[in-house]
Protein backbone atom coordinates (compact mmCIF):
# COMPACT_ATOMS: atom_id res chain seq x y z
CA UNK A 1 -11.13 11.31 -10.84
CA UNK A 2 -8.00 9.06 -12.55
CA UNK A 3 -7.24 6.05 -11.05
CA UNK A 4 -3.54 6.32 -11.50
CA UNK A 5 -1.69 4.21 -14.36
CA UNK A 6 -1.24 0.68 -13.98
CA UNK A 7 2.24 0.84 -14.35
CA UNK A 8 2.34 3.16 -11.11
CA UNK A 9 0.05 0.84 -9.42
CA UNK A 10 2.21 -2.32 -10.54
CA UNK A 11 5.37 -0.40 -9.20
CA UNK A 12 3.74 0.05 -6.02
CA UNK A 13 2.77 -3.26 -5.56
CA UNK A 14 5.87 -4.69 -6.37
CA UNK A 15 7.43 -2.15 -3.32
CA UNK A 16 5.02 -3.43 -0.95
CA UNK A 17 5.84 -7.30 -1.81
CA UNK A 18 9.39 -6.42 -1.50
CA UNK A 19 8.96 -4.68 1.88
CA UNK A 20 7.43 -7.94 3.10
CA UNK A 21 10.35 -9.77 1.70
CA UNK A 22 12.81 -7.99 3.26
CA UNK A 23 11.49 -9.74 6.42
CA UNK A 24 11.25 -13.13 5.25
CA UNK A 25 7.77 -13.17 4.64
CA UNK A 26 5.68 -13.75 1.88
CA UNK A 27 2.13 -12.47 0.94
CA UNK A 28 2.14 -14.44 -2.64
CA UNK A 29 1.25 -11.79 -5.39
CA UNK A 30 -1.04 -9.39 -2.73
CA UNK A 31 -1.64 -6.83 -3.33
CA UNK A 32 -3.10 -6.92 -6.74
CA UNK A 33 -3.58 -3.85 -9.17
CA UNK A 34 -7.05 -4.84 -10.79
CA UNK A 35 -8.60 -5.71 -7.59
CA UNK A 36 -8.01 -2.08 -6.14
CA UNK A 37 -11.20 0.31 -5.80
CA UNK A 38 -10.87 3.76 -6.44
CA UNK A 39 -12.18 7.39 -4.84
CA UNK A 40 -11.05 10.83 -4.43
CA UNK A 41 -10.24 12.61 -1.05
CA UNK A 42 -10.03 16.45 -0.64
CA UNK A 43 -7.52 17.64 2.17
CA UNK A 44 -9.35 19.53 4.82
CA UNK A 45 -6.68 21.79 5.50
CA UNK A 46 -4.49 22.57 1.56
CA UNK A 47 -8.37 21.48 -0.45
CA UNK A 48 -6.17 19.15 -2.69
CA UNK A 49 -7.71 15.80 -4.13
CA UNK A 50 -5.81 12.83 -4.14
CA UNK A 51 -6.81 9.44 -5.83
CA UNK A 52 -7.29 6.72 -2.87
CA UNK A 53 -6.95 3.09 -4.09
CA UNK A 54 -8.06 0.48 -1.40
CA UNK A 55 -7.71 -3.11 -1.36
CA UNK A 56 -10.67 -5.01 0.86
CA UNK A 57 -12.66 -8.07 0.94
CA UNK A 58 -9.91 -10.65 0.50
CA UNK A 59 -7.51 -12.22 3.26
CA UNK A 60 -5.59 -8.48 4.24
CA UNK A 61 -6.89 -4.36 3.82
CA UNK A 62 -4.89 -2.35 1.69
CA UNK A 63 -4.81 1.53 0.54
CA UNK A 64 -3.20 3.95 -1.00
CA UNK A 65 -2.92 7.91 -1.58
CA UNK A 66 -2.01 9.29 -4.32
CA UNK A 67 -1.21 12.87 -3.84
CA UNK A 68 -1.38 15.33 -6.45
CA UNK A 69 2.24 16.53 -6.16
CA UNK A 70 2.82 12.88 -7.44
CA UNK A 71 4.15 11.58 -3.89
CA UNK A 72 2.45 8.30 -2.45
CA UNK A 73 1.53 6.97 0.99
CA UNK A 74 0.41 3.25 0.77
CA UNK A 75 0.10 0.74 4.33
CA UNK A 76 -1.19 -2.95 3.47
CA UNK A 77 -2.02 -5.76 6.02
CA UNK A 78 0.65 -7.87 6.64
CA UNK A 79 -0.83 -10.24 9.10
CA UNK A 80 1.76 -12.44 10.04
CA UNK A 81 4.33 -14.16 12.73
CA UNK A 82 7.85 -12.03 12.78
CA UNK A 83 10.62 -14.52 11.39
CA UNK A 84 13.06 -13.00 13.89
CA UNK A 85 11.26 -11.88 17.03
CA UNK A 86 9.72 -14.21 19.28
CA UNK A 87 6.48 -12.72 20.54
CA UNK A 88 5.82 -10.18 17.64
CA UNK A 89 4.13 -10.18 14.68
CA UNK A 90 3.78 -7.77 11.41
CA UNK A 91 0.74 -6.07 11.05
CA UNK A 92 1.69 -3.96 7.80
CA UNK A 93 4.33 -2.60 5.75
CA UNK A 94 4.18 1.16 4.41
CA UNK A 95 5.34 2.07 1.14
CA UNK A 96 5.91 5.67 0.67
CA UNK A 97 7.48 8.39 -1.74
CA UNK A 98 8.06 8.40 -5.58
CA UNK A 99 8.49 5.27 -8.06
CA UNK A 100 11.76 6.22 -8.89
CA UNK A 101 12.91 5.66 -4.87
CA UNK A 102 10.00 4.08 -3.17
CA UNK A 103 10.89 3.97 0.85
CA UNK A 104 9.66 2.01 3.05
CA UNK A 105 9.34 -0.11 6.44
CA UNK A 106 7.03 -2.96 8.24
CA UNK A 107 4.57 -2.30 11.20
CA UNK A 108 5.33 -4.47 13.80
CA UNK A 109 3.29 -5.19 16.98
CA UNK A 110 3.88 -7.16 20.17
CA UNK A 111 1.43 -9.90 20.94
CA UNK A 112 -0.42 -8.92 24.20
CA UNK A 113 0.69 -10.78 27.25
């Protein structure tokens, strides 16, 4: 197993702090590169390993798959108020797709009444 490049990793985490932005919000320099874990996953159904990168033990939970076709999936915790929508909050922002045109869009949950 590789743990993909840093500069891969670094683009990645620069998507997911600009998803966040996009809102308003701010989760300071989270996630981090160096302070992802690594393992490998094999696909039940096409046998394909991908490189998993997870971010745990700090203030949010973060991963990331690295599929072998070089696409990416990546959700991390966003944890906070909506700026805009009274009675919401964000619980995450996904990252997905290819450095070159990372997509992407926030999670966001209704507090319970």
């Amino acid at each position: 197993m590789t743990a993909p490049s840093p500069e891969l990793g670094e683009s990645l985490c620069r998507a997911v702090r600009q998803q966040v932005e996009r809102l308003g919000l701010s989760i300071g320099d989270e996630p981090v590169w160096q302070s992802a874990s690594f393992a490998t996953e094999c696909d039940p159904f096409s046998q394909e390993e991908s490189v998993v990168a997870v971010w745990r033990g700090g203030e949010r939970f973060g991963k990331a798959t690295f599929f072998p076709d070089g696409r990416v999936f990546a959700e991390y915790q966003v944890l906070l108020p909506h700026p805009a929508q009274s009675g919401a909050y964000v619980d995450a922002v996904q990252v997905w797709g290819r450095p070159q045109a990372w997509r992407g869009e926030a999670v966001i949950v209704e507090y319970p009444a």
